[in-house]
Protein backbone atom coordinates (compact mmCIF):
# COMPACT_ATOMS: atom_id res chain seq x y z
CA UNK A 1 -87.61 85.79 -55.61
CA UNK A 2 -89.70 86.17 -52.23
CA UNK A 3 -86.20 86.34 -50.67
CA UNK A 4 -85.19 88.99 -52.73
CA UNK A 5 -88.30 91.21 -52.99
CA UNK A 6 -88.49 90.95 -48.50
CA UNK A 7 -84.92 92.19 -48.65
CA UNK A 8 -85.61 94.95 -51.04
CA UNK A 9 -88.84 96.24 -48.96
CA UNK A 10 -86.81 95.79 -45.65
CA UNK A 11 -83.55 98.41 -47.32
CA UNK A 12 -86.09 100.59 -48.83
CA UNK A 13 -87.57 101.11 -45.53
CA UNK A 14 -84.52 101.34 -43.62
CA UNK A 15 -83.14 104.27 -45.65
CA UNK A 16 -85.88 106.50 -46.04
CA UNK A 17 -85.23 106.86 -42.15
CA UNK A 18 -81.93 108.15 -42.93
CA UNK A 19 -82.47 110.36 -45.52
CA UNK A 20 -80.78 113.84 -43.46
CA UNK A 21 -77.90 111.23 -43.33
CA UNK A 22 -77.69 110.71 -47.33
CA UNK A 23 -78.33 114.56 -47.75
CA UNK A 24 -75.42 114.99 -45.64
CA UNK A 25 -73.51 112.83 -47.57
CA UNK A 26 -74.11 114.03 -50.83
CA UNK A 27 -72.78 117.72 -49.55
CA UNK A 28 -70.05 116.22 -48.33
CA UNK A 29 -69.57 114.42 -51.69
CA UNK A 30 -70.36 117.79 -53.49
CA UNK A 31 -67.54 119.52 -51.84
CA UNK A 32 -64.65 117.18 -52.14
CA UNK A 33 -65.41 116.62 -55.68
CA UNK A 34 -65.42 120.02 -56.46
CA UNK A 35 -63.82 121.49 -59.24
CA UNK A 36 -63.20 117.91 -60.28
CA UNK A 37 -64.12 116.37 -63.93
CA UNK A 38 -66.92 113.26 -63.47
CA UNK A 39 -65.43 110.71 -65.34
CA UNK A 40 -67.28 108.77 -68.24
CA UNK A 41 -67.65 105.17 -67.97
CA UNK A 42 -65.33 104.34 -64.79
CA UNK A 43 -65.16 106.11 -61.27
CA UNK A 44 -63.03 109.13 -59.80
CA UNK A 45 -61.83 107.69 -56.78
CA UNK A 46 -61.10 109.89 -53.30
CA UNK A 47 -58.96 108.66 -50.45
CA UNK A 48 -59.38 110.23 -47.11
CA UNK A 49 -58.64 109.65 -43.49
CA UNK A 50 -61.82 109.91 -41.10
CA UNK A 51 -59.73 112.34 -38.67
CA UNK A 52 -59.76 114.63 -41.33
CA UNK A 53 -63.07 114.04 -43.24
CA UNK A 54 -62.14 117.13 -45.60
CA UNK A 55 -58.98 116.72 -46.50
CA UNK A 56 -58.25 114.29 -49.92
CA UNK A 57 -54.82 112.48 -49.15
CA UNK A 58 -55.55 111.24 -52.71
CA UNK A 59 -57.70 110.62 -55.98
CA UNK A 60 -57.44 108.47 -58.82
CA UNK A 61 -59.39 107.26 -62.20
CA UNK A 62 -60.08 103.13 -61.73
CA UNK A 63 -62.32 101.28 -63.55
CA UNK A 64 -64.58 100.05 -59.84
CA UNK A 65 -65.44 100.50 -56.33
CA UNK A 66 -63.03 99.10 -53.78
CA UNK A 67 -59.88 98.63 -51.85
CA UNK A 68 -57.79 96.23 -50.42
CA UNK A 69 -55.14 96.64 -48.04
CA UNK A 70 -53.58 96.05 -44.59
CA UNK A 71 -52.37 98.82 -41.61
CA UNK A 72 -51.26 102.03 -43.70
CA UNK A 73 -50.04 100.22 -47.07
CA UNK A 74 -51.87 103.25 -49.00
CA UNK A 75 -50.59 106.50 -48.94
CA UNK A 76 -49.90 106.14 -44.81
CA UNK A 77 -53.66 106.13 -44.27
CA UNK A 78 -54.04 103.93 -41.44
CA UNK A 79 -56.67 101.17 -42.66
CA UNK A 80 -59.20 101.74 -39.67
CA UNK A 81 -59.12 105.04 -40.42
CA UNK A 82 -59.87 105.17 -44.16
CA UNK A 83 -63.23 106.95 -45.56
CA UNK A 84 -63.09 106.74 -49.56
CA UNK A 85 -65.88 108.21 -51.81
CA UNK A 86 -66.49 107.34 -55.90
CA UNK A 87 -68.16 109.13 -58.15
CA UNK A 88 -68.64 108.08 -62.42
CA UNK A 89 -71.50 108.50 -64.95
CA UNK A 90 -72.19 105.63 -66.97
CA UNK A 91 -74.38 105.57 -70.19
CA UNK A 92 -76.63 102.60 -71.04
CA UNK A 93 -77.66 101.63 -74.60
CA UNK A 94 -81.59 100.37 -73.25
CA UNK A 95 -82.91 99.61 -70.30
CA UNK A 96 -80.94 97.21 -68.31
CA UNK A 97 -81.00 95.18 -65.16
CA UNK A 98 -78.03 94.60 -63.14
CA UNK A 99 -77.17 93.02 -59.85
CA UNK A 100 -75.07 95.11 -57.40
CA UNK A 101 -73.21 92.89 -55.23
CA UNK A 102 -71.03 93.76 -52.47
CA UNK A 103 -67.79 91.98 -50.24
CA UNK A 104 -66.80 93.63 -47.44
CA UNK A 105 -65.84 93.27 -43.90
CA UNK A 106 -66.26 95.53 -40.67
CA UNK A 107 -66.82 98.83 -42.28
CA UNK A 108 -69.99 100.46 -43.35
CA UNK A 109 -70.77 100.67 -47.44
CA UNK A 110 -73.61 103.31 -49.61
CA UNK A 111 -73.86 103.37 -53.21
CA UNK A 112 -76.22 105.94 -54.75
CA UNK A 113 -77.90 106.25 -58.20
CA UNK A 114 -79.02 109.39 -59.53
CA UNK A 115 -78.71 110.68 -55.57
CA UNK A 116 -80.88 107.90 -54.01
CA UNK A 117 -79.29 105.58 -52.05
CA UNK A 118 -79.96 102.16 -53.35
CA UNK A 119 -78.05 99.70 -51.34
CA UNK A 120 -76.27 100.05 -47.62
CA UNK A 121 -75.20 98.91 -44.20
CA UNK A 122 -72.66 97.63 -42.24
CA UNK A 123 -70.41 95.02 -42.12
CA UNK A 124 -72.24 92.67 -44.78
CA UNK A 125 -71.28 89.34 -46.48
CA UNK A 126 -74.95 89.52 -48.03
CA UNK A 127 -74.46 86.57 -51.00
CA UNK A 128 -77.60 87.69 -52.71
CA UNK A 129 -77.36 90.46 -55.11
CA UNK A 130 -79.83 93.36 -55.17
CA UNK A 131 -81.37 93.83 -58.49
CA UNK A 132 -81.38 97.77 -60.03
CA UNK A 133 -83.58 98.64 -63.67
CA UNK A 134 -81.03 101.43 -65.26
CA UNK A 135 -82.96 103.15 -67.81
CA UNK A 136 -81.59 103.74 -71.26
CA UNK A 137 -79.30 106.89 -70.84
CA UNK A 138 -76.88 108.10 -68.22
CA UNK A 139 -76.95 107.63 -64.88
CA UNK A 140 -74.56 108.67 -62.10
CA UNK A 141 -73.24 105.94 -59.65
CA UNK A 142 -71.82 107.07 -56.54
CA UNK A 143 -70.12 105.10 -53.46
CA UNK A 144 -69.26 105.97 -49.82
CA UNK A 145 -67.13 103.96 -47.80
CA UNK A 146 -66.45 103.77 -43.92
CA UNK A 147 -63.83 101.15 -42.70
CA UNK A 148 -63.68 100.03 -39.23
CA UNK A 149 -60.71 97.54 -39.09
CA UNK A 150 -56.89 97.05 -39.42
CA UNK A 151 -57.49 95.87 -43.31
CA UNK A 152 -59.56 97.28 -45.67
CA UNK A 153 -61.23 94.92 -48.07
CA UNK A 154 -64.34 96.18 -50.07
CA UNK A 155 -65.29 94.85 -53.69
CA UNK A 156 -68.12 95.85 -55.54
CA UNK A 157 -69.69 94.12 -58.73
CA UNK A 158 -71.98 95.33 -61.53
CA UNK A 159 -73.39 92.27 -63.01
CA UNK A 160 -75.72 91.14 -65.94
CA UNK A 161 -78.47 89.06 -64.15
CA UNK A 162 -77.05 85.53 -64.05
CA UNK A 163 -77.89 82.35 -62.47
CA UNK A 164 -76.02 81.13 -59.19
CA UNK A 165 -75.75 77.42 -59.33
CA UNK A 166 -75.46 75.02 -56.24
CA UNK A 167 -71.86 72.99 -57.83
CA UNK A 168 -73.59 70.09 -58.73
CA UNK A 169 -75.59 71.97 -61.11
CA UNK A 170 -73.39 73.62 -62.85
CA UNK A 171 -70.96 70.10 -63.17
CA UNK A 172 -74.19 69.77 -65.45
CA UNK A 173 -73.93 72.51 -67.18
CA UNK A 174 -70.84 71.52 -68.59
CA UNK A 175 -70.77 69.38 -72.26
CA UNK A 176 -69.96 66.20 -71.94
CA UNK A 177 -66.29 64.83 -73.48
CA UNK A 178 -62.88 64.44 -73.78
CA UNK A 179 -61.17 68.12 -71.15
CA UNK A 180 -59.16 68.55 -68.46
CA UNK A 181 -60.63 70.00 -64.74
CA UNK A 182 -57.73 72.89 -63.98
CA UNK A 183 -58.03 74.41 -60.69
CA UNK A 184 -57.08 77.98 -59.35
CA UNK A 185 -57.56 78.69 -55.85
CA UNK A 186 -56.65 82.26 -53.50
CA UNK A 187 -57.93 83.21 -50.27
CA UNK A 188 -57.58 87.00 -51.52
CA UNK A 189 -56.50 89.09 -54.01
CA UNK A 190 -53.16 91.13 -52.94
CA UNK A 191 -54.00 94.11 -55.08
CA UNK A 192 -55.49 97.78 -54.56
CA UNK A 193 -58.03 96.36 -57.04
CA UNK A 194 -58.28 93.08 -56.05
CA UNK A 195 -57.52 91.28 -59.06
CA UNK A 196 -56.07 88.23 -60.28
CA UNK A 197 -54.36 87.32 -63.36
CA UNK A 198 -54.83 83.67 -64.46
CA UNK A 199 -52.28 82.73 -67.30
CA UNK A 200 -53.12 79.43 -68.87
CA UNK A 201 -50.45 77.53 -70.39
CA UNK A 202 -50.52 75.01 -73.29
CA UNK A 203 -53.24 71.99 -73.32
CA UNK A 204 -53.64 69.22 -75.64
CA UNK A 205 -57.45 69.34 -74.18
CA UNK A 206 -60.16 71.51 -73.96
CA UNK A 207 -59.99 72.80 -70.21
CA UNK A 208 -62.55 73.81 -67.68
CA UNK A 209 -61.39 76.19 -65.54
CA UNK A 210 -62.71 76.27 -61.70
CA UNK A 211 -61.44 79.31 -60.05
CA UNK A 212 -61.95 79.43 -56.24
CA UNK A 213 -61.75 82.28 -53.63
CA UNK A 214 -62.43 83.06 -50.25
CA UNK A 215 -62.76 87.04 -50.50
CA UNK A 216 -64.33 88.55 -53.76
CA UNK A 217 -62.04 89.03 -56.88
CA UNK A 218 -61.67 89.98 -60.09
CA UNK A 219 -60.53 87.34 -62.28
CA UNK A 220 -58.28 88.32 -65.38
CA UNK A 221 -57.66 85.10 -67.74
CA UNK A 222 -55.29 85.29 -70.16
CA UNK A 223 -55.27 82.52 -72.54
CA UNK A 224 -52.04 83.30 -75.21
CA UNK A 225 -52.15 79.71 -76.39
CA UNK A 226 -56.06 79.74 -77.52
CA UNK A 227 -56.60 77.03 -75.24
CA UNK A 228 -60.45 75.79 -75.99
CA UNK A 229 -62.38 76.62 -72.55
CA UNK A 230 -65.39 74.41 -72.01
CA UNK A 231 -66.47 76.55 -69.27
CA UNK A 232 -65.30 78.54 -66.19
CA UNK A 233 -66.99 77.97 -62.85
CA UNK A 234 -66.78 80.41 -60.33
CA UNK A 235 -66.38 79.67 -56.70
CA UNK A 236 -67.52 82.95 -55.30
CA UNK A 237 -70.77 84.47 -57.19
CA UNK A 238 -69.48 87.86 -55.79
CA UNK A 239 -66.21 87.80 -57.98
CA UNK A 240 -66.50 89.09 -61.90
CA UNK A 241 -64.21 87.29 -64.70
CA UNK A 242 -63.22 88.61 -67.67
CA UNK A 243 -61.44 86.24 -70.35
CA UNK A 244 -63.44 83.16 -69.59
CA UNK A 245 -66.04 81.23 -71.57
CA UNK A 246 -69.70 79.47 -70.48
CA UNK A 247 -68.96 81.55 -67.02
CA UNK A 248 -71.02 79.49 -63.90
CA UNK A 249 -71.27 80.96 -60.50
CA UNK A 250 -71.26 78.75 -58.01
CA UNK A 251 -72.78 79.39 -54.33
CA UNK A 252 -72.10 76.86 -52.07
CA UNK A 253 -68.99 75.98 -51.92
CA UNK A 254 -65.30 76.86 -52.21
CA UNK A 255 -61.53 74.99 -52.72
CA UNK A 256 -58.98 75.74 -50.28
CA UNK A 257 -55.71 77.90 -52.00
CA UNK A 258 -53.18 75.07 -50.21
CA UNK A 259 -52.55 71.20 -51.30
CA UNK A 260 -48.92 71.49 -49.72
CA UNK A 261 -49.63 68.77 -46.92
CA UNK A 262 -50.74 68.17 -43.39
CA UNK A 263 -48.69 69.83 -40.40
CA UNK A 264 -49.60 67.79 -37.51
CA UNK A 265 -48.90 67.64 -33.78
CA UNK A 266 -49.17 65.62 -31.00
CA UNK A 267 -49.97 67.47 -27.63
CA UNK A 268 -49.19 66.25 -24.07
CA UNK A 269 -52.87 66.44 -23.55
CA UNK A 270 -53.02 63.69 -26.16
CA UNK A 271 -54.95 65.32 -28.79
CA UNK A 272 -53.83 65.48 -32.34
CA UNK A 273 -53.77 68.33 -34.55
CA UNK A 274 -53.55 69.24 -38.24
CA UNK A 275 -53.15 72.04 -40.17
CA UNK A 276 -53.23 72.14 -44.44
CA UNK A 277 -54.71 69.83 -46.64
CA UNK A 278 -53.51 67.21 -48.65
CA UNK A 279 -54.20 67.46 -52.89
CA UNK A 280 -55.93 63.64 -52.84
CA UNK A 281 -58.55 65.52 -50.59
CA UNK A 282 -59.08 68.03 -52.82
CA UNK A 283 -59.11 65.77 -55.88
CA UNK A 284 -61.96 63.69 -54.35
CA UNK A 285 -64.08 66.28 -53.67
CA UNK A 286 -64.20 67.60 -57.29
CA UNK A 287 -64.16 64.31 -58.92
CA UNK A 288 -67.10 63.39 -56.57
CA UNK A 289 -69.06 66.45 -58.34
CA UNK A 290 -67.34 66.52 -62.07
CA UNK A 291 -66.55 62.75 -62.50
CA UNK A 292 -63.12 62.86 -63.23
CA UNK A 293 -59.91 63.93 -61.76
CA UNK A 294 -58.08 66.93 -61.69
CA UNK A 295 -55.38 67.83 -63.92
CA UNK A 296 -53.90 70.83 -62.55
CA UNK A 297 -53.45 73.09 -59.41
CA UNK A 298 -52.23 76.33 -58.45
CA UNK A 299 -53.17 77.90 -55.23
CA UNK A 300 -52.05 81.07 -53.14
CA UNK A 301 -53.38 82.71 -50.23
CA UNK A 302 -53.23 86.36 -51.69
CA UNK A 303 -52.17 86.61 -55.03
CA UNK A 304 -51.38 89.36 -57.95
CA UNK A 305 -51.11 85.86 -60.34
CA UNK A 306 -51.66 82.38 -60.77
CA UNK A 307 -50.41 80.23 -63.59
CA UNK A 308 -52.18 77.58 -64.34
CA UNK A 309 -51.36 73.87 -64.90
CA UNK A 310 -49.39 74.82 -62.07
CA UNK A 311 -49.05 71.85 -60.50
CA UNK A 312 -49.78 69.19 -62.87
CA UNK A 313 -51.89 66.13 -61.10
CA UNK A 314 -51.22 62.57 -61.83
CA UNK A 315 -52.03 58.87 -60.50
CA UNK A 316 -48.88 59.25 -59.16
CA UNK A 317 -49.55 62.37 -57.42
CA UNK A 318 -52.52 61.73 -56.08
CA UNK A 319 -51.02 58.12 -55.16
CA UNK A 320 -48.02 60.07 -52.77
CA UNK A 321 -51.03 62.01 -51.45
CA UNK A 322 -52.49 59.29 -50.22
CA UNK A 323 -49.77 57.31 -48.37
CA UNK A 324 -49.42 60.59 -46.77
CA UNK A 325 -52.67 60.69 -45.63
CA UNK A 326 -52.33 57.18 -44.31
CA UNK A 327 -49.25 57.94 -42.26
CA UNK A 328 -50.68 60.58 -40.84
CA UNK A 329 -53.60 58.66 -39.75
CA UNK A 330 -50.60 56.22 -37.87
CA UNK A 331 -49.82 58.95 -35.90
CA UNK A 332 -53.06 60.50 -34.89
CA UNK A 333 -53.82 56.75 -33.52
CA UNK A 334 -50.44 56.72 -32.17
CA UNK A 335 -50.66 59.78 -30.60
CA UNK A 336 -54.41 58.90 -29.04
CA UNK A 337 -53.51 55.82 -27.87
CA UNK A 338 -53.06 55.24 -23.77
CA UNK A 339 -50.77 53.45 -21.64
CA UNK A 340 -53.17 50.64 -21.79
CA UNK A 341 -53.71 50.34 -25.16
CA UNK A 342 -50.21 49.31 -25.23
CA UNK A 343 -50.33 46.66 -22.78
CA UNK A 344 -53.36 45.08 -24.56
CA UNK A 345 -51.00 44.68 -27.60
């Protein structure tokens, strides 16, 4: 909580030094949004390219802030050169808190309530959420967005104040008994929107679903077979879920999206090097935290879907896993041993 409050005092002060700035921006705001319709309950989204701050290439209803996308894969606006603005009025039943959390890279991000900036800056991976009191009533939420690179990744979350949990404690968390540990893993989303649809097969178990990520998603889970879900733990506190059941955010850690082996080499230099990761590794890092193995796996780096068993893991999976592990080990030793280790023989 002293972390939090510092943080709050700290943006407070550094944006009532820019407050020309955010009257600028809310003219600007005022007159490419005019003549348009504030939508109720979701954002009006408008596209633009910086080189032509005025002009809207395009605008769209969605239902949050952000983007996603390499080079000029939307509407030829070159990714560096995209400026997008989002406007929506949202009513609240009673007072509320929520935490606004943010994921993006080297671009600059403001989002205003009510025309006072609230939270801002530049090129943030800021894990701790800032906390806003909405009154009962409605409120307009506004967003301005700068990007600065060759991709544009920005994901913003409205969340009911929840606990983040170190992985070990939420392992606790979860009720003790007879399930199965299912793992989905991405790097990234690979849509506008940045979510990901998790389809969940069949199970003669309950299931708890760990869902992983690198960048900030939005997890959809279907479940068509009324699979019984223990609890979902979320590997990225940024990323929302909708679907899931006894939802945990987890902090500090992550699962890699790839079990699909080591890719080593041997340099003349002697040194040996591997890329990938092996599915035993994985395995023994959850069952070191959950007590028990996994039971599924499906991983991508960016990803529209995942389908989940996936990959179903067995003894005999994990068993391959290993004695690929250990061969691989033979070769690094092979590969870092010298002319005179082989004489010593």
């Amino acid at each position: 909580m002293k972390f939090l409050i510092v943080f709050m005092l700290v943006f407070t002060a550094a944006f009532c030094e820019e407050s020309a700035q955010g009257s600028a921006m809310q003219k600007w705001a005022q007159e490419i949004a005019a003549g348009a319709q504030t939508p109720q309950d979701k954002f009006l989204a408008f596209y633009l390219d910086k080189r032509e701050p005025k002009k809207v290439v395009f605008s769209q209803n969605t239902g949050r802030i952000g983007v996603n996308y390499d080079n000029d894969g939307f509407h030829d606006i070159a990714s560096q050169n995209l400026m997008a603005y989002w406007v929506g009025e949202f009513n609240f039943d009673a007072d509320v808190e929520k935490m606004v959390l943010s994921d993006y890279g080297w671009s600059t991000l403001v989002i205003a309530v009510d025309g006072v900036d609230i939270l801002g800056g530049a090129a943030s991976d800021q894990k701790r959420p800032l906390i806003y009191k909405f009154s009962k009533g409605k409120h307009k939420i506004e967003a301005w967005f700068l990007n600065n690179a060759h991709s544009s990744e920005l994901f913003v979350d409205f969340k009911d104040v929840v606990p983040f949990y170190r992985q070990s404690d939420a392992a606790a968390k979860i009720e003790a008994g007879d399930y199965e540990l299912w793992l989905g893993a991405v790097y990234e989303s690979s849509q506008m929107e940045n979510r990901v649809k998790v389809v969940l097969e069949k199970s003669q178990k309950p299931v708890v679903l760990l869902l992983s990520s690198y960048r900030a998603v939005s997890w959809e889970i279907s479940n068509p077979q009324n699979n019984k879900i223990l609890a979902t733990v979320v590997f990225n506190p940024i990323s929302s879920v909708e679907g899931g059941n006894n939802v945990l955010y987890v902090e500090d850690y992550r699962y890699g999206e790839s079990v699909e082996g080591l890719k080593c080499s041997c340099s003349s230099e002697r040194i040996f090097n591997c890329e990938g990761s092996e599915i035993y590794d994985t395995n023994k890092l959850v069952s070191g935290v959950f007590g028990r193995d996994l039971s599924a796996f499906s991983g991508k780096h960016a990803a529209a879907n995942l389908s989940l068993p996936g990959t179903t893991i067995t003894p005999k999976t994990l068993q391959d896993s290993k004695a690929r592990l250990s061969s691989v080990e033979a070769e690094r030793k092979k590969c870092e041993s010298t002319p005179i280790d082989d004489v010593f023989k």
